[in-house]
Protein backbone atom coordinates (compact mmCIF):
# COMPACT_ATOMS: atom_id res chain seq x y z
CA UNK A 1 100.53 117.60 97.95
CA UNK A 2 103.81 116.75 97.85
CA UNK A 3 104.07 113.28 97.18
CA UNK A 4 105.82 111.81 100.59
CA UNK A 5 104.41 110.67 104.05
CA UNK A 6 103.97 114.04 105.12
CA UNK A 7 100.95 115.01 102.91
CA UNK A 8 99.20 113.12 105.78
CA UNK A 9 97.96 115.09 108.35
CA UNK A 10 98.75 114.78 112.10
CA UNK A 11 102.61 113.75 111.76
CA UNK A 12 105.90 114.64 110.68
CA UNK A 13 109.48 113.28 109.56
CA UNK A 14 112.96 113.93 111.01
CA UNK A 15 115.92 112.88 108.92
CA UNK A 16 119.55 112.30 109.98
CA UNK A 17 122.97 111.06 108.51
CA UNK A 18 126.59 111.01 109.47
CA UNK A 19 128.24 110.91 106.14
CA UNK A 20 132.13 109.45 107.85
CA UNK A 21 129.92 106.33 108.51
CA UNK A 22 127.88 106.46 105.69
CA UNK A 23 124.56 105.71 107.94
CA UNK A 24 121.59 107.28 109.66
CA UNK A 25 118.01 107.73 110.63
CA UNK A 26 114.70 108.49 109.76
CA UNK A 27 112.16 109.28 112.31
CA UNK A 28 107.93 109.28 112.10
CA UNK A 29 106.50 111.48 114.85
CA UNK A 30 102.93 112.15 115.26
CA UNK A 31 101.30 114.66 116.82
CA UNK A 32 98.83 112.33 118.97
CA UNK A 33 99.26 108.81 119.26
CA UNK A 34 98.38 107.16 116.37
CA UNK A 35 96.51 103.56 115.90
CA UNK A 36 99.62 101.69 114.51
CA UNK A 37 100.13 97.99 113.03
CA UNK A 38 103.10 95.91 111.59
CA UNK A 39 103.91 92.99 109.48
CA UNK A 40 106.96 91.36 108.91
CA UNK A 41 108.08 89.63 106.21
CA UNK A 42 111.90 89.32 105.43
CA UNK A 43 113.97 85.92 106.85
CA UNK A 44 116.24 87.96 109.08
CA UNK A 45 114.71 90.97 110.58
CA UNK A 46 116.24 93.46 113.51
CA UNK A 47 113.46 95.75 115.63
CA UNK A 48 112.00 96.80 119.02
CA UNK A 49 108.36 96.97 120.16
CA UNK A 50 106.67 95.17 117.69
CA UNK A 51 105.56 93.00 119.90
CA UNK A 52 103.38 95.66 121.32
CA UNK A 53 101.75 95.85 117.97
CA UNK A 54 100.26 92.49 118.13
CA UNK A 55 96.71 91.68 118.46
CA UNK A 56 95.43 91.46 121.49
CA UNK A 57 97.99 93.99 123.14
CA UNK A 58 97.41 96.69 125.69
CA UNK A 59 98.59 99.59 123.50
CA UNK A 60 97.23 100.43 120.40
CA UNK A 61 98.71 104.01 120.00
CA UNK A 62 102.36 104.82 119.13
CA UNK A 63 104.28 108.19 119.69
CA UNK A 64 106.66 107.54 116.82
CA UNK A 65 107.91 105.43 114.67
CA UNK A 66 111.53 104.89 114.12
CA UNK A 67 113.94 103.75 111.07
CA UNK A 68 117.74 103.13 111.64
CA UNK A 69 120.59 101.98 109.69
CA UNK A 70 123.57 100.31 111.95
CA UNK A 71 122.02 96.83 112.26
CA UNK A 72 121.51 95.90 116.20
CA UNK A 73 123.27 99.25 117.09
CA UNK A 74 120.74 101.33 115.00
CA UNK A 75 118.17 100.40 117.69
CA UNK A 76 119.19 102.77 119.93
CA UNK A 77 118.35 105.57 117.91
CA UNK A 78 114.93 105.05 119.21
CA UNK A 79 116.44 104.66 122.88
CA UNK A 80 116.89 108.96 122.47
CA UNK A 81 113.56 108.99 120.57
CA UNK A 82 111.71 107.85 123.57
CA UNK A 83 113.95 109.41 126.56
CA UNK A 84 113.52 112.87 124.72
CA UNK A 85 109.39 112.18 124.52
CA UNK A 86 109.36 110.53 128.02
CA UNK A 87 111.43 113.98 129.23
CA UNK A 88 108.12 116.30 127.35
CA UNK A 89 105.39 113.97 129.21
CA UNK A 90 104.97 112.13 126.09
CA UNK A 91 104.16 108.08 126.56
CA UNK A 92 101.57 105.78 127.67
CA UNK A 93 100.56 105.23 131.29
CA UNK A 94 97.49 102.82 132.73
CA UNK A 95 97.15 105.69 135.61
CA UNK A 96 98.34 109.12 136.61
CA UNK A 97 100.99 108.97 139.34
CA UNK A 98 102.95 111.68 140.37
CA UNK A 99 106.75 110.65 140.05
CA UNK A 100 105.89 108.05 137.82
CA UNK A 101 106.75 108.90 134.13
CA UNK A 102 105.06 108.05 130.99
CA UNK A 103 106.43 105.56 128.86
CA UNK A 104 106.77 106.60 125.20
CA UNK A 105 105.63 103.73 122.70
CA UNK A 106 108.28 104.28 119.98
CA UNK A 107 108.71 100.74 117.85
CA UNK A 108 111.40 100.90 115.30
CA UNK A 109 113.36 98.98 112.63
CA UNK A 110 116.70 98.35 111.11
CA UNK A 111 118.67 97.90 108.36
CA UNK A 112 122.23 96.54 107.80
CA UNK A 113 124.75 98.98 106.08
CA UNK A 114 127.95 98.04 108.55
CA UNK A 115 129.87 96.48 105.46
CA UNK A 116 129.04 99.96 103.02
CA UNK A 117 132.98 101.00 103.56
CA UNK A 118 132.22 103.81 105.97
CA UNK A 119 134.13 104.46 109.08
CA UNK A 120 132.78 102.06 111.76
CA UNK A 121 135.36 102.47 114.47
CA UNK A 122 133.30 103.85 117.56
CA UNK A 123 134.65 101.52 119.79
CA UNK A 124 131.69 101.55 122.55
CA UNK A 125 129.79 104.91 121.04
CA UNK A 126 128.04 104.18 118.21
CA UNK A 127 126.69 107.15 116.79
CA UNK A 128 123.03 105.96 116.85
CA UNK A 129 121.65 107.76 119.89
CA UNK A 130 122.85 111.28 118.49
CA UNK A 131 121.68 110.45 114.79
CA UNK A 132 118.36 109.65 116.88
CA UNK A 133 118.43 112.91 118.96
CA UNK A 134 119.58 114.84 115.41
CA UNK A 135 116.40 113.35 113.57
CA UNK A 136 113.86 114.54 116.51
CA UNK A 137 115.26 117.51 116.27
CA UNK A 138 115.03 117.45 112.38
CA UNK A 139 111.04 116.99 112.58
CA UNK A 140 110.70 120.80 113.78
CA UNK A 141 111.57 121.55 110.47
CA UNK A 142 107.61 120.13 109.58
CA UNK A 143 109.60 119.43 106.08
CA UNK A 144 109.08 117.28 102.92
CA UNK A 145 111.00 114.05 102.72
CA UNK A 146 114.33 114.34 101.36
CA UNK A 147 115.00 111.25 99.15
CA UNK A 148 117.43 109.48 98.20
CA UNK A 149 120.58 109.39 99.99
CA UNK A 150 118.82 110.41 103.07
CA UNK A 151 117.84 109.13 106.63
CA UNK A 152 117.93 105.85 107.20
CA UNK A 153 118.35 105.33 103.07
CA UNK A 154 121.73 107.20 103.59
CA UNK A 155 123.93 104.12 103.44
CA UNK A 156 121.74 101.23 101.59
CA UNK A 157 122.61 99.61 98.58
CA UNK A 158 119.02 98.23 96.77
CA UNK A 159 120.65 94.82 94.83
CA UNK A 160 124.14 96.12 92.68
CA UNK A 161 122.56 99.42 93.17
CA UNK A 162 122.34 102.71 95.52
CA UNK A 163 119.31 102.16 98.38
CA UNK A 164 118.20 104.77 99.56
CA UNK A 165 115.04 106.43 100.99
CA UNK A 166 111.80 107.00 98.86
CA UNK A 167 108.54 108.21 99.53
CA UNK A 168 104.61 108.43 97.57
CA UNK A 169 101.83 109.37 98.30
CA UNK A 170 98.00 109.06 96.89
CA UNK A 171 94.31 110.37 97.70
CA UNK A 172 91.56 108.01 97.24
CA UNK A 173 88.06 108.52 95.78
CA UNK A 174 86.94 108.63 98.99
CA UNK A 175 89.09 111.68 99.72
CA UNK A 176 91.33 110.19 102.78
CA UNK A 177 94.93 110.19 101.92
CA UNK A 178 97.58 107.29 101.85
CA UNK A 179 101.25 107.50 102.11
CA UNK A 180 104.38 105.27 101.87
CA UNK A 181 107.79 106.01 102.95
CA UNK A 182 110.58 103.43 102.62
CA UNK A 183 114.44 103.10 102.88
CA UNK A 184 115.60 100.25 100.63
CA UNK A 185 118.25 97.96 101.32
CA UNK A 186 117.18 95.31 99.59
CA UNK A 187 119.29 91.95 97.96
CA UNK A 188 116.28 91.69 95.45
CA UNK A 189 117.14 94.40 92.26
CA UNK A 190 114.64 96.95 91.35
CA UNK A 191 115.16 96.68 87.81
CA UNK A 192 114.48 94.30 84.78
CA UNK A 193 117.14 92.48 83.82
CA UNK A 194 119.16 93.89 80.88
CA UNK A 195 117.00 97.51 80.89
CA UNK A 196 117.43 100.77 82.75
CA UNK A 197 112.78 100.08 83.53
CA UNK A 198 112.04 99.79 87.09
CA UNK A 199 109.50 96.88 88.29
CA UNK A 200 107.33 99.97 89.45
CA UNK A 201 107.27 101.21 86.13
CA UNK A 202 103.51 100.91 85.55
CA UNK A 203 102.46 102.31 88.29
CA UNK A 204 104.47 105.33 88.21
CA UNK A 205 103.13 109.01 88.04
CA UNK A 206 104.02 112.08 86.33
CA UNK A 207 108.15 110.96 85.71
CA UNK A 208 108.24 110.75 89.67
CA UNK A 209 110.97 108.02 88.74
CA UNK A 210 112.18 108.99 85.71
CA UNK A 211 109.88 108.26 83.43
CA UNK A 212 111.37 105.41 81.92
CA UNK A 213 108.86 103.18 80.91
CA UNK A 214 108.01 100.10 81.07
CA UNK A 215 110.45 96.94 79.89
CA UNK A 216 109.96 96.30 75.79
CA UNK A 217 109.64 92.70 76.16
CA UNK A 218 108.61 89.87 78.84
CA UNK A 219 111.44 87.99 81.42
CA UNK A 220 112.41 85.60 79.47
CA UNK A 221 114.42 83.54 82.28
CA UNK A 222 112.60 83.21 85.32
CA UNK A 223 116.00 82.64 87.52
CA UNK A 224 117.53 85.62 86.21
CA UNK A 225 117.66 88.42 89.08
CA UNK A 226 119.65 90.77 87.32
CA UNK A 227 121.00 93.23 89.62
CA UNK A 228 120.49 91.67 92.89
CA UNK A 229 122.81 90.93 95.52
CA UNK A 230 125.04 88.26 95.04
CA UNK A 231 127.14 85.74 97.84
CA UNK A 232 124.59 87.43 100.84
CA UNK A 233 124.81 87.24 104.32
CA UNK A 234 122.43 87.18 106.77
CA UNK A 235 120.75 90.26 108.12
CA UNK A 236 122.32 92.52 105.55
CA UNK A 237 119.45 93.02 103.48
CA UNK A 238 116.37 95.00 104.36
CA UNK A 239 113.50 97.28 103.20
CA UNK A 240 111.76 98.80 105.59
CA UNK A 241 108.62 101.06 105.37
CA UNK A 242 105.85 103.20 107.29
CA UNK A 243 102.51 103.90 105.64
CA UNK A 244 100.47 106.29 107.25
CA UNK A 245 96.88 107.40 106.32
CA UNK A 246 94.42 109.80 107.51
CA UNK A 247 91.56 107.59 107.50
CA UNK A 248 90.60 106.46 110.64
CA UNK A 249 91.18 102.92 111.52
CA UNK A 250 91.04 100.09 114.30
CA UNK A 251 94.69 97.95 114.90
CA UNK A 252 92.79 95.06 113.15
CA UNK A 253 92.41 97.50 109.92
CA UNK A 254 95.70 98.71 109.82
CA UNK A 255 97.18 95.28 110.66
CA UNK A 256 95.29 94.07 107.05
CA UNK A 257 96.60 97.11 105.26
CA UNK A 258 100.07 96.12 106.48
CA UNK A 259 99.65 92.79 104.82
CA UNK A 260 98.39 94.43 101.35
CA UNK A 261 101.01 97.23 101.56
CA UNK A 262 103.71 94.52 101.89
CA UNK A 263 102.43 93.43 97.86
CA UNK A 264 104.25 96.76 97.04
CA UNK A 265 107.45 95.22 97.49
CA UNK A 266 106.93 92.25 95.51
CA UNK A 267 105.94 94.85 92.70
CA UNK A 268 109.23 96.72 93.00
CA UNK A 269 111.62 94.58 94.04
CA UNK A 270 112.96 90.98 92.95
CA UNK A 271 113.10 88.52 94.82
CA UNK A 272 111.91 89.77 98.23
CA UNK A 273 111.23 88.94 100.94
CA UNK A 274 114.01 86.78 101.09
CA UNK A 275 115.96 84.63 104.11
CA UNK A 276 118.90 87.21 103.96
CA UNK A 277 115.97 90.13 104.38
CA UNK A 278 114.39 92.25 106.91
CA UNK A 279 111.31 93.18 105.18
CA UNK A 280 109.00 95.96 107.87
CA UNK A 281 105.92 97.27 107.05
CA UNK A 282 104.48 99.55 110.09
CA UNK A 283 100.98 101.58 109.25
CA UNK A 284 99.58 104.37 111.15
CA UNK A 285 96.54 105.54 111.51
CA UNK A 286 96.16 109.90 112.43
CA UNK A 287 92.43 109.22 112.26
CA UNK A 288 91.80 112.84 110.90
CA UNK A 289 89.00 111.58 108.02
CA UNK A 290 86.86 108.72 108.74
CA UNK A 291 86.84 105.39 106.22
CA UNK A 292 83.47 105.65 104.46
CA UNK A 293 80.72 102.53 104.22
CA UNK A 294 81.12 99.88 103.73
CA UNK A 295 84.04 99.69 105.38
CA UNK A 296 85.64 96.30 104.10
CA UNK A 297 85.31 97.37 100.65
CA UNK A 298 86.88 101.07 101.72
CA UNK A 299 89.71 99.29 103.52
CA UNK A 300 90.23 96.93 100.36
CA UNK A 301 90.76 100.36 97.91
CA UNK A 302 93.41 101.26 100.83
CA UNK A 303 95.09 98.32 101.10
CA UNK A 304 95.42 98.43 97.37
CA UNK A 305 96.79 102.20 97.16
CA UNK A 306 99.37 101.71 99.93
CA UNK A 307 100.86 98.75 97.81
CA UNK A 308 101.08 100.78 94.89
CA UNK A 309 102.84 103.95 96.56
CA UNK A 310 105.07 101.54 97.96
CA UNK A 311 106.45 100.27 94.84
CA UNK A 312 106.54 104.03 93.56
CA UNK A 313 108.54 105.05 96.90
CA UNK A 314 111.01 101.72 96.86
CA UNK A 315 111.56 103.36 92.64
CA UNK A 316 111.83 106.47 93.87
CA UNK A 317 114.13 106.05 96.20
CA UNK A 318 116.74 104.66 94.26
CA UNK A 319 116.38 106.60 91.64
CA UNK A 320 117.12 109.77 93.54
CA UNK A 321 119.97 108.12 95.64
CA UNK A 322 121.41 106.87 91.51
CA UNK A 323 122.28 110.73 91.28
CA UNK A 324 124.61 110.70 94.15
CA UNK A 325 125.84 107.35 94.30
CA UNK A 326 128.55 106.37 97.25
C-alpha cells in the first residue's frame, strides 16, 4: 500500500499546477462509474454537479471527480474533464442514439487561492481548462499522490500555514480498503496552540506526519485558535476531500459515510467548518469487495476509518507542503 487514494482499486489521480499562478488541480478518475455521494459543510462553498448527487437523483454513477483551486474560475477545469471523456464515449445516457453523445457526470469542487500573490492576470483565459486537460493527462501516469504542494493543494494556505494536498489510506478488518485525499485551505489551524503537535496527532501512523506527538498539556483557552486565519473573507477558505473505498455501496451508504468522514476535519482542523469555508466531502464507491453482514455495523467501522484518514491526510498535507513553503 501506499498510503493515498490510489491503494483503492478501480481509479486513479491526475495532478496539475502552474507555479506563475501559484494554483492547480487534482483530478479522481475511475475506471467505471463509481456509486458517488457528497456532503457539504463549510458557510461559503463553490462546486458543480452536486446536485446530481442528491437523493432521489437519476444518476448514481460518476466518471470523475474533480478538485480545483481558482475559486469560480477553477470550475472549468472540470469543463475539459468532461469534454475530453464525452470525446472517448465516456458519460451517462438514458438511451443509445446515434449522434447523440454521452454526457460525462464529472462533479467537482473549489478552493480560493486568488489572493496567494501569484500572477492572476489572464485577462479572459484563465488557465483552468489546460490545468484540467494537464491533470487527465497526468492520471496515465497510474501514480501515487504527490503531497504537499501539489494539485489542487498547490496554492492553499491551511490557517498562518502552507495548505496543501494530503492523502491516507487504511484496510479494515473486514479486508475492504478506505482512502482519503484532501487539499487544505482551511481558516481553522491544524496545530495546538503554542506547539509544533498537529490535532491529528493521535491518530497518526508510522511518523506519516512527522511524528511529533501529541500536545504535553490540555487547551487551556477555549477561544484561542492559534494559527488560524485572521480578518477572513468570504469564500477564501476551503478543505475539500474525496474518499473512495472498495467496498461496495448504495448512494444512501456512501451519502452516511460522507457525513462521518466530514468528523475528520473537526479532528484536524480548528475551527471548521466555518461561514468563511467551503468544506466538500465527495465518497466513491469502485464496488470491487463487497461490505460484509451486517451491513450497518460494517458501514459504521467505515464511516469511522474514513474520518480518521482524513485527519491523517489534512496533517499530512501540510506537513509535506511546510518543506516547500511559498
Amino acid at each position: 500500500m501506499t498510503n493515498d487514494l490510489t491503494d483503492i482499486a478501480g481509479l486513479c489521480v491526475g495532478q496539475a499546477e502552474d507555479e506563475a499562478v501559484r494554483t492547480g488541480v487534482t483530478l479522481v478518475l475511475f475506471d467505471e462509474p463509481a456509486i458517488a455521494a457528497v456532503d457539504v459543510r463549510g458557510g461559503g462553498p463553490g462546486t458543480r454537479e452536486t446536485d446530481a448527487l442528491r437523493p432521489g437523483g437519476l444518476v448514481e454513477g460518476v466518471d470523475a471527480i474533480v478538485l480545483s483551486g481558482g475559486s469560480v474560475y477553477g470550475l472549468a477545469a472540470a469543463d475539459a474533464v468532461c469534454a475530453s471523456l464525452g470525446a472517448d464515449g465516456r458519460g451517462f445516457a438514458l438511451m443509445n442514439q446515434p449522434g447523440v453523445p454521452a454526457s460525462p457526470i464529472v462533479p467537482a469542487a473549489i478552493l480560493y487561492d486568488l489572493a496567494n500573490g501569484g500572477s492572476k492576470d489572464w485577462g479572459d483565459a484563465p488557465p483552468y481548462h489546460a490545468l484540467g486537460r494537464a491533470a487527465l493527462d497526468d492520471t496515465l501516469r497510474r501514480a501515487p499522490v504527490r503531497l504537499g504542494r501539489a494539485g489542487a493543494g498547490y496554492g492553499a494556505r491551511a490557517g498562518a500555514l502552507a495548505g496543501g494536498t494530503g492523502s491516507a489510506s487504511a484496510k479494515s478488518r473486514d479486508r475492504y480498503t478506505v482512502s482519503a485525499l484532501v487539499c487544505v485551505n482551511s481558516f481553522g489551524s491544524v496545530r495546538v496552540p503554542g506547539t509544533q503537535q498537529y490535532w491529528a496527532a493521535p491518530f497518526e501512523r508510522d511518523a506519516e506526519f512527522g511524528g511529533l506527538g501529541c500536545a504535553p498539556a490540555p487547551l487551556d483557552d477555549l477561544e484561542n485558535w492559534g494559527e488560524a486565519k485572521f480578518n477572513p473573507a468570504p469564500r477564501t477558505n476551503t478543505t475539500l476531500a474525496v474518499i473512495a473505498t472498495d467496498a461496495a455501496l448504495t448512494p444512501d451508504q456512501a451519502r452516511r459515510v460522507a457525513i462521518m468522514a466530514q468528523d475528520g476535519m473537526a479532528r484536524a482542523i480548528r475551527p471548521v467548518h466555518t461561514p468563511f469555508d467551503g468544506d466538500v466531502v465527495f465518497v466513491a464507491s469502485t464496488g470491487r469487495a463487497a461490505l460484509p453482514d451486517p451491513a450497518p455495523l460494517a458501514l459504521a467501522e467505515l464511516g469511522s476509518l474514513a474520518a480518521d484518514c482524513l485527519a491523517r491526510a489534512i496533517a499530512r498535507g501540510v506537513h509535506h507542503a511546510s518543506m516547500t513553503d511559498l
